[in-house]
PDB file of N, CA and C in Angstrom:
ATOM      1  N   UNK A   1      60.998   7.645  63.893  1.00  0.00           N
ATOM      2  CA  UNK A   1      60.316   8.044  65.093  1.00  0.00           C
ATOM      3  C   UNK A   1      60.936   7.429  66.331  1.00  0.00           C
ATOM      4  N   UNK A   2      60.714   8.202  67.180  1.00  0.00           N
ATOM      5  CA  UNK A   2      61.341   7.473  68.718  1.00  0.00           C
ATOM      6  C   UNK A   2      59.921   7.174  69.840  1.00  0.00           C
ATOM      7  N   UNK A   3      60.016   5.868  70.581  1.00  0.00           N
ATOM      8  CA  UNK A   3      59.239   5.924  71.688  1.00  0.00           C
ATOM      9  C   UNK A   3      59.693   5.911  72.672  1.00  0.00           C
ATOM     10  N   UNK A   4      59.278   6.294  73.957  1.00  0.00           N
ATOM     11  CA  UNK A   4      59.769   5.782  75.376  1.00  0.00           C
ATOM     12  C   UNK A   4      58.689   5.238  76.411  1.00  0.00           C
ATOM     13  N   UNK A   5      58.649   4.733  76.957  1.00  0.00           N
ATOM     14  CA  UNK A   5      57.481   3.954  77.523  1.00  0.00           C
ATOM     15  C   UNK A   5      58.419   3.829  79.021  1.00  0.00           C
ATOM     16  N   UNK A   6      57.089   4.326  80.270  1.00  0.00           N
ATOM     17  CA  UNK A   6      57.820   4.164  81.456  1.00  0.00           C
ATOM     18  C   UNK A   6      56.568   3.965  82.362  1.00  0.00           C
ATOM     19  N   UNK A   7      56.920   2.272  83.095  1.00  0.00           N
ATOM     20  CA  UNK A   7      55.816   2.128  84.511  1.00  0.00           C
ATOM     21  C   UNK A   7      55.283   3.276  84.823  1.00  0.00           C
ATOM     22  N   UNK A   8      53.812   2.560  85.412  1.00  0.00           N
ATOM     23  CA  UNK A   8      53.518   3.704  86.476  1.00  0.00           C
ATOM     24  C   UNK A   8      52.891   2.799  87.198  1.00  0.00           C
ATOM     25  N   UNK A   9      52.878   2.922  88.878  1.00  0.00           N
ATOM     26  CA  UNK A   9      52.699   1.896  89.500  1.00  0.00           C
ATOM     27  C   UNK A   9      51.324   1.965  89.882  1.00  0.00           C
ATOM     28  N   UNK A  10      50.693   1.286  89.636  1.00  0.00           N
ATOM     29  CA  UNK A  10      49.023   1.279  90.029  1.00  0.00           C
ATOM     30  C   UNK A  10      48.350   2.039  91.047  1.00  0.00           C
ATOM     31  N   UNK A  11      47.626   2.768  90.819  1.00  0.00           N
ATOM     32  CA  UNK A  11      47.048   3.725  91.889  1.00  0.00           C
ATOM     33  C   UNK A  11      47.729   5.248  92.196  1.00  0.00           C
ATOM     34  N   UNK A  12      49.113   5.642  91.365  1.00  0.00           N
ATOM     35  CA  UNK A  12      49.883   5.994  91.172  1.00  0.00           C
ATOM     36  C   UNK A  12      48.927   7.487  91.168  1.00  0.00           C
ATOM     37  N   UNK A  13      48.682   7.546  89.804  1.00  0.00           N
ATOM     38  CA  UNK A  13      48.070   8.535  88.567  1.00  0.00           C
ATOM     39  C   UNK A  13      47.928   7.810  87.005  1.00  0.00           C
ATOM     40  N   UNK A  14      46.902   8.149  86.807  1.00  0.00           N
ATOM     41  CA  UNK A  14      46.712   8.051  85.398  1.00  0.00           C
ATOM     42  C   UNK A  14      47.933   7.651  84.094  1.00  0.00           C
ATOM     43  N   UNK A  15      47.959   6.827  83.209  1.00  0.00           N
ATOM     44  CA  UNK A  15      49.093   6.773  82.583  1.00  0.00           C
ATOM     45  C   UNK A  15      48.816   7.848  81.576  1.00  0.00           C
ATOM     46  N   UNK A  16      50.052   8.624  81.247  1.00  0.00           N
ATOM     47  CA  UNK A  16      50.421   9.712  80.280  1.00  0.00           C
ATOM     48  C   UNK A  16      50.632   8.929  78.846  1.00  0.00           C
ATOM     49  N   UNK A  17      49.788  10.217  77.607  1.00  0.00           N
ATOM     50  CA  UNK A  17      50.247   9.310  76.417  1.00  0.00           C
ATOM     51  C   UNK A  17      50.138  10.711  75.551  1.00  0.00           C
ATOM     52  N   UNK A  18      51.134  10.952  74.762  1.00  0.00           N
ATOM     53  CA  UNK A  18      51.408  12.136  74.489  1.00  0.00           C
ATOM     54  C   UNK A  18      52.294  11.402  72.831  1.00  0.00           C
ATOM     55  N   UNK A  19      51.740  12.301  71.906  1.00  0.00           N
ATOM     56  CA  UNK A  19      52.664  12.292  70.653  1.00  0.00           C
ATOM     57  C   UNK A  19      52.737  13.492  70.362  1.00  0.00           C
ATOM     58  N   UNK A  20      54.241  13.396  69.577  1.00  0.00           N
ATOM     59  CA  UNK A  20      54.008  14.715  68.645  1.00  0.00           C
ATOM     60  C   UNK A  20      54.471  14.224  67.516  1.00  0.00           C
ATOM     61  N   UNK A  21      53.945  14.583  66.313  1.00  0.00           N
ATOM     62  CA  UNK A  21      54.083  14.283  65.026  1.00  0.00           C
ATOM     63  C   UNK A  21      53.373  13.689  64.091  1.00  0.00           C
ATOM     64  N   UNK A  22      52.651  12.578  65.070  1.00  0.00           N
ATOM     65  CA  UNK A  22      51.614  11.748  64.703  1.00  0.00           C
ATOM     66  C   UNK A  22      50.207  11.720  65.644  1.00  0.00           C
ATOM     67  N   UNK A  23      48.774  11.904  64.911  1.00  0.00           N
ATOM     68  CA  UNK A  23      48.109  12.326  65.603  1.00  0.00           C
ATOM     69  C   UNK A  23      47.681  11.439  66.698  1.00  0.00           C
ATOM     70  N   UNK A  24      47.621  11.840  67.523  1.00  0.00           N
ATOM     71  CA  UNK A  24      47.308  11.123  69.057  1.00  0.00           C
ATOM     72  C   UNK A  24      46.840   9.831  68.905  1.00  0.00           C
ATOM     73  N   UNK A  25      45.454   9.993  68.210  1.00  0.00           N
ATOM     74  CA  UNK A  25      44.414   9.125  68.129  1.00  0.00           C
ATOM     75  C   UNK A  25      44.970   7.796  67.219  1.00  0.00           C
ATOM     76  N   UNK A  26      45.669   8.104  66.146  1.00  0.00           N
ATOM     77  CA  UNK A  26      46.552   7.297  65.331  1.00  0.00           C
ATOM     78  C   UNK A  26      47.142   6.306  66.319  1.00  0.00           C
ATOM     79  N   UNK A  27      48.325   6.866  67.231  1.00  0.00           N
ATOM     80  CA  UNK A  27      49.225   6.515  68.068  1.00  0.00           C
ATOM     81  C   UNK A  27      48.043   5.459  68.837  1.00  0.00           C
ATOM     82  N   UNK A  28      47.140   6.219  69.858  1.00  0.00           N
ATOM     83  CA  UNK A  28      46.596   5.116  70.630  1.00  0.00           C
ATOM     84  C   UNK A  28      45.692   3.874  70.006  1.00  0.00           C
ATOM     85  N   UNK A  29      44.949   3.797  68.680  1.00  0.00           N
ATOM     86  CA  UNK A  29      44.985   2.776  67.742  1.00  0.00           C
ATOM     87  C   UNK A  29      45.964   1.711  67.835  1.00  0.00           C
ATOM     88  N   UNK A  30      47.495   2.279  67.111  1.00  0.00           N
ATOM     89  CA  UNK A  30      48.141   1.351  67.663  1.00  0.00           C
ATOM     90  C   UNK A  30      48.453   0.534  68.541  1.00  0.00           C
ATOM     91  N   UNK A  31      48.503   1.644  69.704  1.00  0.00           N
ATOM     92  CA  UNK A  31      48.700   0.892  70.591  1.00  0.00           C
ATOM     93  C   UNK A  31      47.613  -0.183  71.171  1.00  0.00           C
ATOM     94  N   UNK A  32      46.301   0.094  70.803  1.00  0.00           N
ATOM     95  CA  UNK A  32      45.279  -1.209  70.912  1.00  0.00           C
ATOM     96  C   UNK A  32      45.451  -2.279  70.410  1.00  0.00           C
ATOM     97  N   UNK A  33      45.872  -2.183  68.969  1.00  0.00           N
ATOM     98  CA  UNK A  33      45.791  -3.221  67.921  1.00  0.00           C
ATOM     99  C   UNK A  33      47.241  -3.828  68.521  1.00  0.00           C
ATOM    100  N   UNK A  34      48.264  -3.192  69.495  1.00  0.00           N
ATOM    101  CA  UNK A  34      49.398  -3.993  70.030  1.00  0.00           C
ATOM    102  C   UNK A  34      49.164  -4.591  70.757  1.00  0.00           C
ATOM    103  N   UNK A  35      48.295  -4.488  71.833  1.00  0.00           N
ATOM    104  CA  UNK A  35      47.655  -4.713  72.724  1.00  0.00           C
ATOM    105  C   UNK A  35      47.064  -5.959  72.504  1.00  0.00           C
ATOM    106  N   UNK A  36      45.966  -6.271  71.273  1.00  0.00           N
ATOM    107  CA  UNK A  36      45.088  -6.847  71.897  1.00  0.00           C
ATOM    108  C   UNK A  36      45.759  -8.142  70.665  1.00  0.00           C
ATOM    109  N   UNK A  37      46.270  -7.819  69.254  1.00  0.00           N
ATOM    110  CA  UNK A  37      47.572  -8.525  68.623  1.00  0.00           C
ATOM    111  C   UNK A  37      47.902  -9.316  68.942  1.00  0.00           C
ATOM    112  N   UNK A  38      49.099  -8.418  69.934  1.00  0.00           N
ATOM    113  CA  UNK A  38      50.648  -8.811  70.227  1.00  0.00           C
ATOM    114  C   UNK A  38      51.246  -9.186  71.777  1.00  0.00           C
ATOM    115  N   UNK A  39      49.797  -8.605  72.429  1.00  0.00           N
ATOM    116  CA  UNK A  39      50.034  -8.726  73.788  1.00  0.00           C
ATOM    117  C   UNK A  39      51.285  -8.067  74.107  1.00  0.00           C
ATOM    118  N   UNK A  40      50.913  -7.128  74.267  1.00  0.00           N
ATOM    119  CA  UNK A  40      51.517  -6.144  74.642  1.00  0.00           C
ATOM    120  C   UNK A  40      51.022  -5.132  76.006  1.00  0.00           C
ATOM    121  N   UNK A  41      51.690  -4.744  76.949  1.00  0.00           N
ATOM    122  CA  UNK A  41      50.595  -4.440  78.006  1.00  0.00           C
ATOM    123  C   UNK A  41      51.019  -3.156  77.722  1.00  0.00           C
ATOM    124  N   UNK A  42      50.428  -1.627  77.321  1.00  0.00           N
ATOM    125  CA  UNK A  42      51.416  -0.576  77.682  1.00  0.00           C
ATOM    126  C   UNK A  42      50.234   0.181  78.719  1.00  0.00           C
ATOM    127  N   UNK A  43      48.957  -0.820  78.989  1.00  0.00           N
ATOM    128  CA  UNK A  43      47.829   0.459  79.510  1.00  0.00           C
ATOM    129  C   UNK A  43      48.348   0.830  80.986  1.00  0.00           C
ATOM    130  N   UNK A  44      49.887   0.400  81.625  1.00  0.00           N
ATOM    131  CA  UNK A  44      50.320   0.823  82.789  1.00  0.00           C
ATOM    132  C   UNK A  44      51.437   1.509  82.944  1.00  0.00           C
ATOM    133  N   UNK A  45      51.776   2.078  81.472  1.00  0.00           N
ATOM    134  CA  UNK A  45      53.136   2.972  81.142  1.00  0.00           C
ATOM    135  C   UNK A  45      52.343   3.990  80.743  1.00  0.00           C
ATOM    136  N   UNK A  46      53.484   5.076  81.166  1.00  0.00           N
ATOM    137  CA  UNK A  46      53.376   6.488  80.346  1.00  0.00           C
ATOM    138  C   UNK A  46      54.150   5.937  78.772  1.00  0.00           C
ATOM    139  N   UNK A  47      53.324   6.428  77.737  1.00  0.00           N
ATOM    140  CA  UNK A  47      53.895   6.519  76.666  1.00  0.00           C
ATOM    141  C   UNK A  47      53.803   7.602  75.363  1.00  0.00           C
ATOM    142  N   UNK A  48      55.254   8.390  75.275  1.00  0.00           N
ATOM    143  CA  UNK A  48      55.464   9.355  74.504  1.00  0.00           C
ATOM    144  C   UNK A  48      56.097   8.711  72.839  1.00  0.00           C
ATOM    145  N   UNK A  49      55.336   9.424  71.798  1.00  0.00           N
ATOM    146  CA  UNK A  49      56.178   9.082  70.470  1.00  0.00           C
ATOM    147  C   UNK A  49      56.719  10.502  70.422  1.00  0.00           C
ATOM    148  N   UNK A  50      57.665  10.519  69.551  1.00  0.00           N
ATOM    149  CA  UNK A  50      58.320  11.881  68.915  1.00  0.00           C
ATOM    150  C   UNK A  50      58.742  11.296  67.525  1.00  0.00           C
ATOM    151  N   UNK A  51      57.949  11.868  66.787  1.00  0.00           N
ATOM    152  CA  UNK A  51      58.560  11.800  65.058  1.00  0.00           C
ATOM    153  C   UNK A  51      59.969  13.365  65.029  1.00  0.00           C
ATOM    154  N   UNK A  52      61.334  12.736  64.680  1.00  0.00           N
ATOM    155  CA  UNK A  52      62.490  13.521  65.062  1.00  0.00           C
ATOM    156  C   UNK A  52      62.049  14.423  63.614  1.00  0.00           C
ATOM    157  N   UNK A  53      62.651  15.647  64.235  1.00  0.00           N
ATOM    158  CA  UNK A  53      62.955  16.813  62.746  1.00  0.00           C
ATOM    159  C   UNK A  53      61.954  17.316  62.807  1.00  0.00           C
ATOM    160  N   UNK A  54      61.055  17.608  63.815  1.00  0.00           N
ATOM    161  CA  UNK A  54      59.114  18.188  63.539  1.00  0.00           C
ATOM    162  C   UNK A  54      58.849  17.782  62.470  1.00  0.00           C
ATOM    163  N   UNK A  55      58.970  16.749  61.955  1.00  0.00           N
ATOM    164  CA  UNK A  55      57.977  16.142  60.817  1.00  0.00           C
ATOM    165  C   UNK A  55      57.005  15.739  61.285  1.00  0.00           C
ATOM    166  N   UNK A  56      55.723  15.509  60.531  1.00  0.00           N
ATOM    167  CA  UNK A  56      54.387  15.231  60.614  1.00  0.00           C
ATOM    168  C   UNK A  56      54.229  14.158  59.978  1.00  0.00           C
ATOM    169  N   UNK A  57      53.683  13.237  60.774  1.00  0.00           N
ATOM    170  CA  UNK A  57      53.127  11.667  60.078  1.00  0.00           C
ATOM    171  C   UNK A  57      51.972  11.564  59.434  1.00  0.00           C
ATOM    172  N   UNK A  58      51.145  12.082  58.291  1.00  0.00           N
ATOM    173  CA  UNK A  58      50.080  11.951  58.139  1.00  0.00           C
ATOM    174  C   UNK A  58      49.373  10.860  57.359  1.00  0.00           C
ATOM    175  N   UNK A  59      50.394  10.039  57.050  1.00  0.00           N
ATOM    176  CA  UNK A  59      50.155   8.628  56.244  1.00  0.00           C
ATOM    177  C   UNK A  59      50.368   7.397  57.093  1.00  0.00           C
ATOM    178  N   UNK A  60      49.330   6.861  56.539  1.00  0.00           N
ATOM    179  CA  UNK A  60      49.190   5.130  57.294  1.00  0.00           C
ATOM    180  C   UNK A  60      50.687   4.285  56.973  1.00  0.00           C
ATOM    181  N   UNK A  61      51.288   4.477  56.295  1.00  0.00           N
ATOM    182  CA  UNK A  61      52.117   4.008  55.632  1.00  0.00           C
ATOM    183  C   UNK A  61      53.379   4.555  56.614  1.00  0.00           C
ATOM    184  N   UNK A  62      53.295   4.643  57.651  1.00  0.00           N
ATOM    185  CA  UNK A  62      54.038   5.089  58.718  1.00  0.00           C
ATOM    186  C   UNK A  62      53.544   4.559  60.602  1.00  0.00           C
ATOM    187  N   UNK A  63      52.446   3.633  59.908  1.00  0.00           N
ATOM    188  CA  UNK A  63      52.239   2.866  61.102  1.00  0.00           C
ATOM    189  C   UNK A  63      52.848   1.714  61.734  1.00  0.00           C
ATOM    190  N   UNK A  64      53.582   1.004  60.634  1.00  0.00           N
ATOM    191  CA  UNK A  64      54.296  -0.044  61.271  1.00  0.00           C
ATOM    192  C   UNK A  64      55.695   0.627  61.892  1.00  0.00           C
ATOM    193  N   UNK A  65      56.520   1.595  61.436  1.00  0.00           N
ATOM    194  CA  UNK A  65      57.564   2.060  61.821  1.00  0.00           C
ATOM    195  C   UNK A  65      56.904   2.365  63.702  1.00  0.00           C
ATOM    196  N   UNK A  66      55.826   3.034  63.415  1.00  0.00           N
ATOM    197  CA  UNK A  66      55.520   3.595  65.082  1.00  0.00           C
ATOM    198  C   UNK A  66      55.462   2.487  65.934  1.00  0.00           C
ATOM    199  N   UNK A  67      54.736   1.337  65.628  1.00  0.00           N
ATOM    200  CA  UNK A  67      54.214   0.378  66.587  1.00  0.00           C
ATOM    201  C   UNK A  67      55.683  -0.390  66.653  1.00  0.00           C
ATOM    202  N   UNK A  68      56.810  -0.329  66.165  1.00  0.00           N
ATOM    203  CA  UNK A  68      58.169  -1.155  66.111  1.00  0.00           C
ATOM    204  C   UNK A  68      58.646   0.146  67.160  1.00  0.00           C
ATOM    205  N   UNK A  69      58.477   0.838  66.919  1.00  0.00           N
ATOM    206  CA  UNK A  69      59.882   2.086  68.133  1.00  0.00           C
ATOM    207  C   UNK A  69      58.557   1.471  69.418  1.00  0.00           C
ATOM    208  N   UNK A  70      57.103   1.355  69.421  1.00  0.00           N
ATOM    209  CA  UNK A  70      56.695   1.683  70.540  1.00  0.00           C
ATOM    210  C   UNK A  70      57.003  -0.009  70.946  1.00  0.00           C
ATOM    211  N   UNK A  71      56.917  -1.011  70.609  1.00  0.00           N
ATOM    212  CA  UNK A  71      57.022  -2.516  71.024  1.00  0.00           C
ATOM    213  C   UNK A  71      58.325  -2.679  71.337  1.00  0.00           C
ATOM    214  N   UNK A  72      59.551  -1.888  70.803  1.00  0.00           N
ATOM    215  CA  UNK A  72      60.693  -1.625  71.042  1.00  0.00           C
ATOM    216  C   UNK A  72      61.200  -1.056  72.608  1.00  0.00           C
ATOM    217  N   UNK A  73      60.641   0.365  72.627  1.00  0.00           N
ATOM    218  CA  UNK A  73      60.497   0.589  74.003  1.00  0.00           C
ATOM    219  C   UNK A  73      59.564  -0.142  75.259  1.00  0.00           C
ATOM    220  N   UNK A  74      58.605  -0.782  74.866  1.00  0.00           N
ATOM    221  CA  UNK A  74      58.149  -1.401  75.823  1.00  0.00           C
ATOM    222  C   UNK A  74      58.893  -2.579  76.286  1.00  0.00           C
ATOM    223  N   UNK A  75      59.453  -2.989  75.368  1.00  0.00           N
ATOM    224  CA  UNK A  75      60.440  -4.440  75.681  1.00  0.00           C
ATOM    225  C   UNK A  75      61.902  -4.082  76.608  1.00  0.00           C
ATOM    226  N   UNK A  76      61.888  -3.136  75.655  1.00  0.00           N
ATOM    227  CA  UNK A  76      63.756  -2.273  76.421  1.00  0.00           C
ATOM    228  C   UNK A  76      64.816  -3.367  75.105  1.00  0.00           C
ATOM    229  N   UNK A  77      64.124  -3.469  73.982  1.00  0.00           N
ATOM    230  CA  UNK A  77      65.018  -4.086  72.950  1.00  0.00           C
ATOM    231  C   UNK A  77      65.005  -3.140  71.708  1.00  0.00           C
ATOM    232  N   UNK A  78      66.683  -2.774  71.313  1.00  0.00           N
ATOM    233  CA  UNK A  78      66.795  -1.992  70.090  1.00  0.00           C
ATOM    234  C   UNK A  78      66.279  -2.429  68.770  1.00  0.00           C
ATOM    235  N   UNK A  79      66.196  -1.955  68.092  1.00  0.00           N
ATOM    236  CA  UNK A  79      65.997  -2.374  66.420  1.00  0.00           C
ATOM    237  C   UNK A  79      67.104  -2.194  65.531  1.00  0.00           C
ATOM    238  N   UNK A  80      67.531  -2.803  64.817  1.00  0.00           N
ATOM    239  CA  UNK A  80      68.686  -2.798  64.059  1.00  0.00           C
ATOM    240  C   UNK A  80      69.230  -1.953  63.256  1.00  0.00           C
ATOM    241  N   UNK A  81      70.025  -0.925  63.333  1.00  0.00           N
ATOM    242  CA  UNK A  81      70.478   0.301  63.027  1.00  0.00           C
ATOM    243  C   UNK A  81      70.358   0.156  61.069  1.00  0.00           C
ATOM    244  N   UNK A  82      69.800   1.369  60.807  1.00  0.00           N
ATOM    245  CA  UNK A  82      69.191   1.447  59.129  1.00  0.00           C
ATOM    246  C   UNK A  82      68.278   0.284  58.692  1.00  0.00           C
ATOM    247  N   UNK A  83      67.297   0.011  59.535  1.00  0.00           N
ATOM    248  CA  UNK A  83      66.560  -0.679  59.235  1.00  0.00           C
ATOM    249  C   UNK A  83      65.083   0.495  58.688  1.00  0.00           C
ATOM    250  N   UNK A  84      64.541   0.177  57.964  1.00  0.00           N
ATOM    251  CA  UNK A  84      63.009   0.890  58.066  1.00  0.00           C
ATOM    252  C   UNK A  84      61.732   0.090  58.180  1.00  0.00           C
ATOM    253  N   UNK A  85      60.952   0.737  58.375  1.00  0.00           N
ATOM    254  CA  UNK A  85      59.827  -0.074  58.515  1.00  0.00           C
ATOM    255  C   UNK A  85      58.501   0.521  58.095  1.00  0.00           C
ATOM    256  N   UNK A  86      57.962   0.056  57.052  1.00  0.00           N
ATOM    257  CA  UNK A  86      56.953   0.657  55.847  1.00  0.00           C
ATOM    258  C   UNK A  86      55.429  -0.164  55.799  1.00  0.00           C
ATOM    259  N   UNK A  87      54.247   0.479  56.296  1.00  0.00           N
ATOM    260  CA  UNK A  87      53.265  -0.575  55.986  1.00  0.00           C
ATOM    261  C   UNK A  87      52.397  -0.070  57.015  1.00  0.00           C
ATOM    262  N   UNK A  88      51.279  -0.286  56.753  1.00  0.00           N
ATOM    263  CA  UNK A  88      49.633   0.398  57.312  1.00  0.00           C
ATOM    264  C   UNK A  88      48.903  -0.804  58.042  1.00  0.00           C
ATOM    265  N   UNK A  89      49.153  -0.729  59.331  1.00  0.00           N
ATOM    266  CA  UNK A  89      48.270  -1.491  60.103  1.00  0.00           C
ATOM    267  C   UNK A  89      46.688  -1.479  60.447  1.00  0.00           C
ATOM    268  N   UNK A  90      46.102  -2.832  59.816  1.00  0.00           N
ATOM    269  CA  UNK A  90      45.041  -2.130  60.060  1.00  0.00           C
ATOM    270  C   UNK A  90      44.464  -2.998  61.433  1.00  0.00           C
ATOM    271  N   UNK A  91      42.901  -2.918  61.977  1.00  0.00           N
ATOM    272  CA  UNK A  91      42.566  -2.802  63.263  1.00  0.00           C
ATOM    273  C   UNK A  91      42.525  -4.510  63.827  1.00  0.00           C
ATOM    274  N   UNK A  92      42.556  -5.121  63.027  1.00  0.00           N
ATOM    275  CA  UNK A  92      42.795  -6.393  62.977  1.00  0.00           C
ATOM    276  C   UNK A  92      44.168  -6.947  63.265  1.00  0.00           C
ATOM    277  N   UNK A  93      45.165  -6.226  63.070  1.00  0.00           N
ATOM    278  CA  UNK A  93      46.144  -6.446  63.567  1.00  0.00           C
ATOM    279  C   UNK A  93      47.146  -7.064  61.938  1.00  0.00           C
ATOM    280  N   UNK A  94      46.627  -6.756  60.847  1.00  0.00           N
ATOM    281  CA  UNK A  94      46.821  -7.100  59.579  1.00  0.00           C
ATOM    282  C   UNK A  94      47.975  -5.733  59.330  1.00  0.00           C
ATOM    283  N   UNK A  95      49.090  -5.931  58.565  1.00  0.00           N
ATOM    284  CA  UNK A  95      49.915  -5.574  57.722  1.00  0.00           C
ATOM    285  C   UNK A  95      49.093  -5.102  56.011  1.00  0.00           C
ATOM    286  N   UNK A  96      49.116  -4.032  56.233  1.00  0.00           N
ATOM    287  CA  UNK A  96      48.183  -3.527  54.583  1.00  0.00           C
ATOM    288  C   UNK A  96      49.260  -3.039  54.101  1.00  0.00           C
ATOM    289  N   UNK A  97      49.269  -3.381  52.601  1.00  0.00           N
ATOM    290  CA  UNK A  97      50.498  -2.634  51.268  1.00  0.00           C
ATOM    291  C   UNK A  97      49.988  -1.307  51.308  1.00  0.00           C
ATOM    292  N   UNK A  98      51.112   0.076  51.317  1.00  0.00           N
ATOM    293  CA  UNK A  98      51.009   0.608  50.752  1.00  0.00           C
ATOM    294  C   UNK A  98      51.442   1.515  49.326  1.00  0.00           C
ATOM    295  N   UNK A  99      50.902   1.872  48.439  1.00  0.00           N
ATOM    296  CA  UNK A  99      51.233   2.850  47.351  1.00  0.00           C
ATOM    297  C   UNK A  99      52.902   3.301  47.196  1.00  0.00           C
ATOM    298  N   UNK A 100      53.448   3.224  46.044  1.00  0.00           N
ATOM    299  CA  UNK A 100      54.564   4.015  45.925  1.00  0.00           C
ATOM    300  C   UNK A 100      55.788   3.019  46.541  1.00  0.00           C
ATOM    301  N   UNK A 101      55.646   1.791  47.013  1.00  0.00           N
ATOM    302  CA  UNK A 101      56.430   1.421  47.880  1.00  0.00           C
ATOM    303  C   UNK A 101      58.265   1.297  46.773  1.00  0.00           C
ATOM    304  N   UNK A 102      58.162   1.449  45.574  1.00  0.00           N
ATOM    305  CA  UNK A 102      58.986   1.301  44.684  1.00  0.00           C
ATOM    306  C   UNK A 102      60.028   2.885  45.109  1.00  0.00           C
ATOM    307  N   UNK A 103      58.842   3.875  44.970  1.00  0.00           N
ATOM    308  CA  UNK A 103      59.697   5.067  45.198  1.00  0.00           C
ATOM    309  C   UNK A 103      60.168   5.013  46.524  1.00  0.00           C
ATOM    310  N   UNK A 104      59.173   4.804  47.591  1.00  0.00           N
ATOM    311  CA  UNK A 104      59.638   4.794  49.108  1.00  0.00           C
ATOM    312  C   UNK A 104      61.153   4.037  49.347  1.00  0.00           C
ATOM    313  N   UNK A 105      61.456   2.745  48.724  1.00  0.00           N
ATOM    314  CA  UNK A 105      62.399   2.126  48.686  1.00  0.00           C
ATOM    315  C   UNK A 105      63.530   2.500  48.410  1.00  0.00           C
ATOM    316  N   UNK A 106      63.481   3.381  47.003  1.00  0.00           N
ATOM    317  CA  UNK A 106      64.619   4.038  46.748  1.00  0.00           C
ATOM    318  C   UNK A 106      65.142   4.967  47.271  1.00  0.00           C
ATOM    319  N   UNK A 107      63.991   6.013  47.564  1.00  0.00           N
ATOM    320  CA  UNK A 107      64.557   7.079  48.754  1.00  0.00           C
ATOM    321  C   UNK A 107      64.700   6.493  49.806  1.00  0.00           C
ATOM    322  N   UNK A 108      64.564   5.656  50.860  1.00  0.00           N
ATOM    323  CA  UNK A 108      65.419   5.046  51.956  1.00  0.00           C
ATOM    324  C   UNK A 108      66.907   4.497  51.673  1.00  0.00           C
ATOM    325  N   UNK A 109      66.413   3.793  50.111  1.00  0.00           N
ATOM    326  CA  UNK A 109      68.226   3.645  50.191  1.00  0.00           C
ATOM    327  C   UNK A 109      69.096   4.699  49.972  1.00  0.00           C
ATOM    328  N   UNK A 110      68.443   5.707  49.691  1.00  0.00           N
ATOM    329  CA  UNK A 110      69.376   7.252  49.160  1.00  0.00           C
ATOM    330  C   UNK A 110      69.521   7.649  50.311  1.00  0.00           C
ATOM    331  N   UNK A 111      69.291   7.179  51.683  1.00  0.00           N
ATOM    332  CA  UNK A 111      68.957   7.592  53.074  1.00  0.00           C
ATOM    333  C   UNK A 111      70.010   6.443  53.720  1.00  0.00           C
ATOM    334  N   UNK A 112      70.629   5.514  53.165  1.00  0.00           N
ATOM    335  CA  UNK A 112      71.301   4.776  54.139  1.00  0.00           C
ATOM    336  C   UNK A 112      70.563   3.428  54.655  1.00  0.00           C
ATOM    337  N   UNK A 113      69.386   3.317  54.384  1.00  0.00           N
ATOM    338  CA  UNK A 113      68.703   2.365  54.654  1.00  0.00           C
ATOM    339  C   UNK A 113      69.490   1.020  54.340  1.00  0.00           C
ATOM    340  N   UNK A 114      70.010   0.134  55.055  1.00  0.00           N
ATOM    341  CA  UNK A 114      70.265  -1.126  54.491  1.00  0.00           C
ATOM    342  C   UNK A 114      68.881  -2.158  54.775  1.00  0.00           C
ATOM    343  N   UNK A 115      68.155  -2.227  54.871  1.00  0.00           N
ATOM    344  CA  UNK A 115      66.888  -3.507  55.643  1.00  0.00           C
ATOM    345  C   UNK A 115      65.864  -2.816  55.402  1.00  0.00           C
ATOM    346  N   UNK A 116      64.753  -3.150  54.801  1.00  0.00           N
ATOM    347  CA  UNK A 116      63.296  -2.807  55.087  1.00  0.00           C
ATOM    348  C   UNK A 116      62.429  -4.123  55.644  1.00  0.00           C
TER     349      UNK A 116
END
């Protein structure tokens, strides 16, 4: 997935928050639990996700990858090329296991994945 995150200067307009791929409500979760976590400020950026290829995110098990592209763009710091990132955040700000992670593993490395 990709994020981009961009100021908006106070009094401006409203900040924009737009996904596609992953459902909205998912996305802004995250971004609370980054928020209130990780300290993270994004409630003064516009912020867009795009899951690439019109794929659809419909598993939790695709929440830590989002909140890494979106903490990524908010910082303006890359993430390390074939890295992945696997695991269900929950509202607490907790890292939850998920299911299958044996198969998930292997198909990332059949994908180039060096790092999870």
């Amino acid at each position: 997935g990709q994020a981009l995150s961009s100021f908006v200067p106070a009094g401006a307009r409203p900040a924009i928050r737009q996904a596609t791929g992953i459902h909205q409500m998912r996305m802004n979760m995250i971004l609370a639990v980054l928020g209130k976590r990780a300290h993270t400020n994004a409630w003064s950026n516009d912020i867009f996700v795009n899951v690439a290829g019109g794929l659809k995110l419909m598993e939790p098990a695709a929440d830590l990858a989002v909140a890494v592209a979106l903490v990524s763009a908010m910082r303006e710091q890359g993430v390390k090329p074939r890295t992945a990132f696997i695991g269900e955040i929950g509202l607490g700000g907790e890292l939850r296991p998920v299911g299958g992670m044996e198969r998930r593993l292997a198909e990332a490395e059949k994908m180039g994945v060096e790092a999870c």
